[in-house]
Protein backbone atom coordinates (compact mmCIF):
# COMPACT_ATOMS: atom_id res chain seq x y z
CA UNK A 1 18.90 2.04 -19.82
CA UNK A 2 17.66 5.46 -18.96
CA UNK A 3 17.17 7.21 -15.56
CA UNK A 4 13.95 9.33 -14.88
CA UNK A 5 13.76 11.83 -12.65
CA UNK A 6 10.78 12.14 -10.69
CA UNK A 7 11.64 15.62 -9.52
CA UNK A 8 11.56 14.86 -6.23
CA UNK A 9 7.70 14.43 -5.79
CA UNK A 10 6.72 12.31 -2.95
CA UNK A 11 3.00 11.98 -3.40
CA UNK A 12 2.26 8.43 -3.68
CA UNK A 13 -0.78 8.62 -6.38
CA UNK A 14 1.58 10.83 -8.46
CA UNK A 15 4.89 8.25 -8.50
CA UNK A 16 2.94 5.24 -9.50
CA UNK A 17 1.18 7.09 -11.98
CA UNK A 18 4.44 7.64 -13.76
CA UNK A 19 5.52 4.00 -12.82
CA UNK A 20 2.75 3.30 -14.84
CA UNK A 21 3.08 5.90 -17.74
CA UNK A 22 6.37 5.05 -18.89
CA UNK A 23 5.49 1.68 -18.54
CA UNK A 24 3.03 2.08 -21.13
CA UNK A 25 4.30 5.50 -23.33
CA UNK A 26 7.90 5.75 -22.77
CA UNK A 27 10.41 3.56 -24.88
CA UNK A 28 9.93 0.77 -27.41
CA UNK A 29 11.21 -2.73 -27.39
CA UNK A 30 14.95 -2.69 -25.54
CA UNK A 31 14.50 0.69 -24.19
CA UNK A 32 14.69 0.15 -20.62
CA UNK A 33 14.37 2.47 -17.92
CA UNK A 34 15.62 3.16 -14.13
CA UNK A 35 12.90 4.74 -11.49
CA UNK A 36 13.50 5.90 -7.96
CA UNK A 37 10.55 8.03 -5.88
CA UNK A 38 10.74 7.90 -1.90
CA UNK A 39 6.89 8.70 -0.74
CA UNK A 40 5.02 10.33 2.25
CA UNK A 41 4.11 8.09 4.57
CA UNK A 42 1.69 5.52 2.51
CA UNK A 43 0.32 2.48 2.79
CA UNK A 44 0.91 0.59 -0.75
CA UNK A 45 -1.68 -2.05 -1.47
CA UNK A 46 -1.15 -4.74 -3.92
CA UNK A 47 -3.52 -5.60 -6.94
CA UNK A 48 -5.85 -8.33 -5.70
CA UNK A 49 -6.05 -7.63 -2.16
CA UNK A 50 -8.40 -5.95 0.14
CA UNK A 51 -8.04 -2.89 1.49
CA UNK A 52 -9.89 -3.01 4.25
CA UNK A 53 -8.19 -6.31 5.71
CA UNK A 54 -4.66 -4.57 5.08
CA UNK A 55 -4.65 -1.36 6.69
CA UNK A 56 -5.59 0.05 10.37
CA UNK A 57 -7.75 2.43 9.52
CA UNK A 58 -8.09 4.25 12.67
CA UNK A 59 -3.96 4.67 13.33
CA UNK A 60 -3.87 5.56 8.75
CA UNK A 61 -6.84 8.47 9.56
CA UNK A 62 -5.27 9.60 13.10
CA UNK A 63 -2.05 9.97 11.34
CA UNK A 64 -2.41 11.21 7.62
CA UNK A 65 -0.88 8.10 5.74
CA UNK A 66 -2.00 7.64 2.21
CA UNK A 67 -3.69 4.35 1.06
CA UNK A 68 -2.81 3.77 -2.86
CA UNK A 69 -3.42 0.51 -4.75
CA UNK A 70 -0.89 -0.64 -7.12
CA UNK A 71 -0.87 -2.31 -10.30
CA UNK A 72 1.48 -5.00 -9.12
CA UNK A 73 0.76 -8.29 -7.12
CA UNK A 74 1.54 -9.22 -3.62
CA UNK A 75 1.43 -8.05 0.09
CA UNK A 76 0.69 -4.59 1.27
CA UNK A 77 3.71 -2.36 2.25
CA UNK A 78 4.19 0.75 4.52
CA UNK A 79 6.50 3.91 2.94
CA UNK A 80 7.59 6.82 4.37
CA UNK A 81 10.60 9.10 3.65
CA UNK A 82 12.77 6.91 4.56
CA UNK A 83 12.10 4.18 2.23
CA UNK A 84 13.89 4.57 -1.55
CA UNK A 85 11.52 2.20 -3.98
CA UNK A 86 13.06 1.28 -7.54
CA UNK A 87 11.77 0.31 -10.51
CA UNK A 88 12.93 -1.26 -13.37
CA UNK A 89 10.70 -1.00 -16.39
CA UNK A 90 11.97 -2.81 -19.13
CA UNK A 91 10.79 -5.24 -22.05
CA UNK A 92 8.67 -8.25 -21.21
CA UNK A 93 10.97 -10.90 -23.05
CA UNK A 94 9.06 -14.03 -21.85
CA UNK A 95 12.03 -14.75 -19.68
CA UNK A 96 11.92 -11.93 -16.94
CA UNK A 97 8.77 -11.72 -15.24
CA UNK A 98 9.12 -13.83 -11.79
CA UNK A 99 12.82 -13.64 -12.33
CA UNK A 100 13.24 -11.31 -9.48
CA UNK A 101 16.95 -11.95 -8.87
CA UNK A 102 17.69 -10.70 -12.26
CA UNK A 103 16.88 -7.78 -10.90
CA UNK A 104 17.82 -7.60 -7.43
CA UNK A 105 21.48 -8.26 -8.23
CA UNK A 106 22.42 -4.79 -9.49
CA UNK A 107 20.70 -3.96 -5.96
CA UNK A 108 22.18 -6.45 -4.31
CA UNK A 109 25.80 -5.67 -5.60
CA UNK A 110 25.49 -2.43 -4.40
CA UNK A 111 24.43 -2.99 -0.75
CA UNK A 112 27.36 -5.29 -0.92
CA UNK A 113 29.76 -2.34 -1.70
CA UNK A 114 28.58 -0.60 1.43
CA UNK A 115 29.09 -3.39 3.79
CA UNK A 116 25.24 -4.55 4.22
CA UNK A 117 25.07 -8.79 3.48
CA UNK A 118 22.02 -8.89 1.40
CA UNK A 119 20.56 -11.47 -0.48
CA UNK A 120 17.73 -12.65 -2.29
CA UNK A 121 15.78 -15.16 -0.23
CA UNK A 122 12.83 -16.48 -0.48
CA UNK A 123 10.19 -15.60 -3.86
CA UNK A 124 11.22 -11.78 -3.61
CA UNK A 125 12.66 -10.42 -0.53
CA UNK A 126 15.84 -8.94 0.35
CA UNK A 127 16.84 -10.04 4.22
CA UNK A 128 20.07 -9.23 5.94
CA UNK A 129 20.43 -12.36 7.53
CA UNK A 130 16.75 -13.29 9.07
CA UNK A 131 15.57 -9.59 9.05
CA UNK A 132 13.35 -8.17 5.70
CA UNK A 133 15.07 -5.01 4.55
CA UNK A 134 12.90 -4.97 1.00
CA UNK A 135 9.96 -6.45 -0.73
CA UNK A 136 9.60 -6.78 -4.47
CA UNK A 137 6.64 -7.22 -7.37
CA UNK A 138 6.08 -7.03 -10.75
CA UNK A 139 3.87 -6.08 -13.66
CA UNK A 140 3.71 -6.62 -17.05
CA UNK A 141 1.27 -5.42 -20.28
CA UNK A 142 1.42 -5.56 -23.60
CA UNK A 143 4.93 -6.75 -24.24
CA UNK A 144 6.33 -4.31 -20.80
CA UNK A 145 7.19 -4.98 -17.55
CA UNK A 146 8.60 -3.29 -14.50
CA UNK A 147 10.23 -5.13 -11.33
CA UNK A 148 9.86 -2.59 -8.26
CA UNK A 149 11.07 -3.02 -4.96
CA UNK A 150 11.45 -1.13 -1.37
CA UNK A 151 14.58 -0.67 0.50
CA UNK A 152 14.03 0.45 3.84
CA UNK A 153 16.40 2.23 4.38
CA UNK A 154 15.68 4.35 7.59
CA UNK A 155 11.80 4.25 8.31
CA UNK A 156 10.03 4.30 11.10
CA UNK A 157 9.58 0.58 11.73
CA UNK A 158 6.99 1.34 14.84
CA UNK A 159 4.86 2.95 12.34
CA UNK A 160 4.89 -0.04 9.78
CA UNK A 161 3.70 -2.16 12.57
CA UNK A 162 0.93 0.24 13.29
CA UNK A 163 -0.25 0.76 10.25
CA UNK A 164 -0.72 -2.48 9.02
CA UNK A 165 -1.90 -4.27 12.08
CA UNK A 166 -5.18 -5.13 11.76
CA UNK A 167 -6.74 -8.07 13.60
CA UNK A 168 -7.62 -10.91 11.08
CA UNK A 169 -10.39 -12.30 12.68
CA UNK A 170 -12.40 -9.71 11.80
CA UNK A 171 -12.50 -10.27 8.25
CA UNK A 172 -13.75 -13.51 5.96
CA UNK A 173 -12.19 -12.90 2.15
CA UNK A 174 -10.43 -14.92 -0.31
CA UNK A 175 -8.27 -12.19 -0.89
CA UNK A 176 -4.54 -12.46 -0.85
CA UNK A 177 -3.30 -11.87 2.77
CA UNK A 178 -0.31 -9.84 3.79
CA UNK A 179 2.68 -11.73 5.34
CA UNK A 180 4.37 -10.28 8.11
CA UNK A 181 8.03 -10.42 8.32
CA UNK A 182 11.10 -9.10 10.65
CA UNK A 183 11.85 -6.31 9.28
CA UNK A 184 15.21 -4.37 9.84
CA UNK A 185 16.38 -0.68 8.07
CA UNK A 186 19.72 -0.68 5.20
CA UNK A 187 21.42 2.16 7.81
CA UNK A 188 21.71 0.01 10.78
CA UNK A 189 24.45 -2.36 8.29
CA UNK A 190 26.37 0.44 7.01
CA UNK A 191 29.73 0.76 7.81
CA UNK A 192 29.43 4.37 7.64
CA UNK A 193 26.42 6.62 8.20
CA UNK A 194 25.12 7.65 4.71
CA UNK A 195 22.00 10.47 4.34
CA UNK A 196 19.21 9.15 2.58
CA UNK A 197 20.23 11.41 -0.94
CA UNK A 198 23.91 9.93 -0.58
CA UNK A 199 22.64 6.62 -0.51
CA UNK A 200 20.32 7.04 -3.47
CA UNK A 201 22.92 8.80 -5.43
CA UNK A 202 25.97 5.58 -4.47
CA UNK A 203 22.85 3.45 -5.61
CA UNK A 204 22.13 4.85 -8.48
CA UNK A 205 26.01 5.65 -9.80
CA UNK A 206 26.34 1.76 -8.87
CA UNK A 207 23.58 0.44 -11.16
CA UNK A 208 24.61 2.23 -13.88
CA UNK A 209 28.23 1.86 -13.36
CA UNK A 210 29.59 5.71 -13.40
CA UNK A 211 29.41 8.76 -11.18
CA UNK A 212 29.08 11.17 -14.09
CA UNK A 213 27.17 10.65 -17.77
CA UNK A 214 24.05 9.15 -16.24
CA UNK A 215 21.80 8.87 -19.24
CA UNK A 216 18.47 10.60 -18.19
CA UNK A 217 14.57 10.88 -19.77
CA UNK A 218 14.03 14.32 -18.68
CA UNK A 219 9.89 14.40 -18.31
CA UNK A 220 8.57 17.02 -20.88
CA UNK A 221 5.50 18.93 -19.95
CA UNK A 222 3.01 16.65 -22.00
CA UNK A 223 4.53 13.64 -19.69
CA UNK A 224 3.87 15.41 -16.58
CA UNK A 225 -0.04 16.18 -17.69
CA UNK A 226 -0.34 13.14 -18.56
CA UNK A 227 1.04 11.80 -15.59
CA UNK A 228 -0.98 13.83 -13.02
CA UNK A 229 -4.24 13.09 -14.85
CA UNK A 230 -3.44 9.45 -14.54
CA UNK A 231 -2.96 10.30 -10.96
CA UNK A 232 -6.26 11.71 -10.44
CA UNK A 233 -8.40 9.29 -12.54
CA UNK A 234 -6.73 6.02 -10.68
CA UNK A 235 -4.53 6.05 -7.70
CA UNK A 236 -6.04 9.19 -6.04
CA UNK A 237 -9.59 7.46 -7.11
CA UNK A 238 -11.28 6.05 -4.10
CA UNK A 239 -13.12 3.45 -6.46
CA UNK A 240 -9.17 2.09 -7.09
CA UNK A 241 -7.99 1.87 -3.66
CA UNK A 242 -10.99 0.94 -2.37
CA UNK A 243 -13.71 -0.55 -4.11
CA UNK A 244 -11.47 -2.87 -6.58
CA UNK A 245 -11.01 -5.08 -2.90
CA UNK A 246 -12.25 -8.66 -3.01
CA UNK A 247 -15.95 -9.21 -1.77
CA UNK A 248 -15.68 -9.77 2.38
CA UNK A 249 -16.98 -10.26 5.34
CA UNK A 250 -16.46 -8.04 8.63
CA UNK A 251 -17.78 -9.76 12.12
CA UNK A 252 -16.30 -7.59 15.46
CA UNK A 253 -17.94 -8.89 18.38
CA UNK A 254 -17.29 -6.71 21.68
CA UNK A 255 -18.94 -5.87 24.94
CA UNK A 256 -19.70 -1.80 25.85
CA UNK A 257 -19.89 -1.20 28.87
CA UNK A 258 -23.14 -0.13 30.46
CA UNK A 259 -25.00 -1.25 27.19
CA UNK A 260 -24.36 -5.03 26.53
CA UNK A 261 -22.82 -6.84 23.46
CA UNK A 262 -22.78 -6.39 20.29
CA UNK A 263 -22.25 -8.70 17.31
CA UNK A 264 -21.88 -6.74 14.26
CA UNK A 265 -21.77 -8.78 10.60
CA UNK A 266 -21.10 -6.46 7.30
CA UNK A 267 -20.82 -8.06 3.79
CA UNK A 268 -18.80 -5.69 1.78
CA UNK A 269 -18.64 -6.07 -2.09
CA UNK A 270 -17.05 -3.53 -4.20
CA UNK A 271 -15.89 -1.56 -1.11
CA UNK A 272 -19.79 -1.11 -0.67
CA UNK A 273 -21.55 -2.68 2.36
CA UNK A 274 -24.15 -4.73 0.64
CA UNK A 275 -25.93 -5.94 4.02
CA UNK A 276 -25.57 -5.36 7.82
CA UNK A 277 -26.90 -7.10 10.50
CA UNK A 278 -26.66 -6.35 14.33
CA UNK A 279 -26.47 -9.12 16.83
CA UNK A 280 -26.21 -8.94 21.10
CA UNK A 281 -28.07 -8.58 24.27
CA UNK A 282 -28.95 -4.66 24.30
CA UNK A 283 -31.88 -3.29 24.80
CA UNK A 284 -33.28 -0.32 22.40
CA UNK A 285 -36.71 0.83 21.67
CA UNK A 286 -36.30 0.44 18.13
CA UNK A 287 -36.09 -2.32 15.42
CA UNK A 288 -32.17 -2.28 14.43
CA UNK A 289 -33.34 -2.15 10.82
CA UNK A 290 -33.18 1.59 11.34
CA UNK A 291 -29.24 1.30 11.36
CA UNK A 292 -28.74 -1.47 9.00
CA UNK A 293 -30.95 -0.59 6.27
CA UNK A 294 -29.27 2.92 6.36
CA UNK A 295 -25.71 1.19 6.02
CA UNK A 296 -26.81 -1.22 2.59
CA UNK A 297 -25.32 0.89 -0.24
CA UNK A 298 -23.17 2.70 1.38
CA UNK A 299 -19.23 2.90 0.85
CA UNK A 300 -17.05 1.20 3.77
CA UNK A 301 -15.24 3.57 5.26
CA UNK A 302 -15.67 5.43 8.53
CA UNK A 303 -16.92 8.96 6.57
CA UNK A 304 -19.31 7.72 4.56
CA UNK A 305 -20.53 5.62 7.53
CA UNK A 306 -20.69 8.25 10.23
CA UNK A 307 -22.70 10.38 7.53
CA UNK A 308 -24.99 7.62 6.44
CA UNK A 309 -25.83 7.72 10.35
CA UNK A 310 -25.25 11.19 11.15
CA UNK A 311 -29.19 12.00 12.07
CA UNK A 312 -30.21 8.66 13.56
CA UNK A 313 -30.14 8.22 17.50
CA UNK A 314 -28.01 4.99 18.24
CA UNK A 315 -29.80 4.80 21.48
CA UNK A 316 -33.38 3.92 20.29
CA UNK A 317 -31.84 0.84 19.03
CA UNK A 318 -28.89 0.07 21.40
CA UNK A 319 -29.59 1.72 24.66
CA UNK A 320 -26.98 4.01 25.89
CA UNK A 321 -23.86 3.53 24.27
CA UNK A 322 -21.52 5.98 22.61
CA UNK A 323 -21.80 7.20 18.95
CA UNK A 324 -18.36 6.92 18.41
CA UNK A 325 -17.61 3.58 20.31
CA UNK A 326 -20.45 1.92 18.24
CA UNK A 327 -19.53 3.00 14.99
CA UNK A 328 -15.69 1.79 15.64
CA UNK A 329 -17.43 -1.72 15.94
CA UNK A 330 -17.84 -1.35 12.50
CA UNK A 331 -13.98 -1.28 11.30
C-alpha cells in the first residue's frame, strides 16, 4: 500500500476528484492505496440522495459551506477542518465491498493506542460508546474499490446540526434519507491533547506500521490536470450536486403576517422545478400563474429563483407581503 499526498488542498470538489482518479488511473490489481484530505467546511452528499432534502440551504449560503455529491452511497455528512476523512482504495476482490470492519480495524487499532474506545457498531459507524465519532461508505468500478470514512476529530458539532437540519415535512421523495446520530469529536477521548497534524501523522505511522519509510505516490503534474479537470467537469458541476437528486416534492405551508397564508407545492425533477402551484387566503390583483409559470423550468435553488422573479411584483398576486419572506417559502 501506497500513501498519496494531497498536498494539503482542502477544497472539497478537488479531494474527491482525486478519490476518484486514482480510483480509476492509479495502480493495477493489488496495488492499494492510503488517502487522507481534511476539507473546508462542506456538506458531503451521498450518491442517490437529494440535495435539497439534506442540506439547510439558508444557514449553507449565510455561511459559505460547500455542497459536493459523492460517488459513494449513504447519508449526507458535514466537514470542516477539523474532520480527517480516509480512504482506502484498493482492489475489488468480491470479498471487500460491505466489509467495512476490514477496514475500520487499522482505524480502530489506532484510536485504541491513544486511549479513545472505538468500535465498529452498527452497518458502518464508529461510536465511542453511544456517541458517532465517524461515518463510512464505499464505491466500487470496474474491478476497484475505495472504503472512506470521517473521523471527527475536533469540528464544530453546532455547525453540523445547522447545516443539515432541514425540516422533513417539507419534502415528498423516495430518496434515501439522512439518519441523525449523537455525535461526539476523537479529542474529547484523548488522553493527551493532540493538534489535528499530530493526530493525522500517529494515524497514518499506525496504519502503515513505521514512523519513517512511508511508501508514497507523489502526484506528477499530468495527475494533478487531470485531477482538477475532473474537479471542474463533476463535483464543482451544479448539474452533479444538484440536479442528479431524486424527483420530489416541496409543500411549506406558513402564515405572513398582514398578507394571509400561503400553501406553496413545487415538483422538482432533475433539480428543475417542473410545476408550481400557490395555495392560501391572500388577496392579489393578479392570476398567480404570473409566478408559477415563471418558476416551471427553472433550477431549484434560491439564485436562479430570485432571478426567474426578479422583475415581477409579488404584490399583484399576494397582496403585501415581503419579496424576500415569500420567496423563503419556497426552500
Amino acid at each position: 500500500m501506497r500513501f498519496i499526498d494531497n498536498g494539503n488542498n482542502h477544497d472539497p470538489a478537488w479531494n474527491l476528484a482525486l478519490e476518484e482518479y486514482a480510483l480509476r488511473k492509479l495502480g493495477g490489481e493489488g496495488e492499494d492505496f492510503l488517502l487522507f484530505y481534511i476539507n473546508e467546511p462542506s456538506i458531503i452528499i451521498g450518491k442517490n440522495q437529494n440535495t435539497a432534502e439534506e442540506v439547510n440551504s439558508a444557514y449553507v449560503e449565510e455561511h459559505g459551506i460547500h455542497v459536493v455529491r459523492r460517488l459513494s452511497g449513504g447519508g449526507a455528512v458535514y466537514h470542516d477542518l477539523g474532520n480527517l476523512n480516509f480512504s482506502f482504495i484498493t482492489t475489488d476482490d468480491g470479498k471487500s465491498f460491505h466489509n467495512f470492519r476490514k477496514f475500520t480495524e487499522p482505524v480502530v487499532e489506532a484510536l485504541r493506542k491513544l486511549g479513545v474506545d472505538a468500535e465498529l457498531t452498527g452497518r458502518n459507524d464508529l461510536q465511542v460508546g453511544q456517541r458517532k465519532i465517524s461515518g463510512n461508505a464505499q464505491f466500487a468500478s470496474k474491478g476497484r474499490m475505495f472504503s472512506h470514512g470521517t473521523l471527527l476529530f475536533n469540528s464544530e458539532v453546532d455547525a453540523i446540526v445547522s447545516a443539515l437540519n432541514v425540516n422533513p415535512a417539507k419534502f415528498e421523495s423516495k430518496a434515501t434519507k439522512s439518519v441523525r446520530s449523537r455525535v461526539a469529536n476523537i479529542s474529547e477521548f484523548l488522553r493527551e491533547p493532540l493538534t489535528m497534524e499530530q493526530f493525522r501523522r500517529f494515524l497514518l505511522e499506525s496504519i502503515f506500521g513505521s514512523s519513517d519509510d512511508i511508501p508514497e505516490y507523489r502526484l506528477t503534474e499530468a495527475d494533478l490536470a487531470a485531477v482538477e479537470q475532473l474537479a471542474a467537469e463533476r463535483y464543482r458541476s451544479w448539474d452533479w450536486n444538484y440536479g442528479r437528486s431524486p424527483a420530489f416534492n416541496v409543500r411549506q405551508v406558513k402564515r405572513l403576517e398582514g398578507a394571509g397564508t400561503f400553501d406553496v407545492r413545487l415538483n422538482v425533477q432533475d433539480g428543475v422545478i417542473a410545476e408550481a402551484s400557490v395555495f392560501g387566503d391572500f388577496f392579489g390583483t393578479a392570476d398567480v400563474s404570473l409566478v408559477t409559470d415563471r418558476l416551471a423550468g427553472v433550477k431549484y435553488n434560491a439564485q436562479d429563483v430570485a432571478a426567474a422573479l426578479a422583475d415581477v411584483d409579488l404584490t399583484l398576486c399576494f397582496g403585501p407581503v415581503d419579496r424576500e419572506e415569500w420567496l423563503a417559502l419556497l426552500f
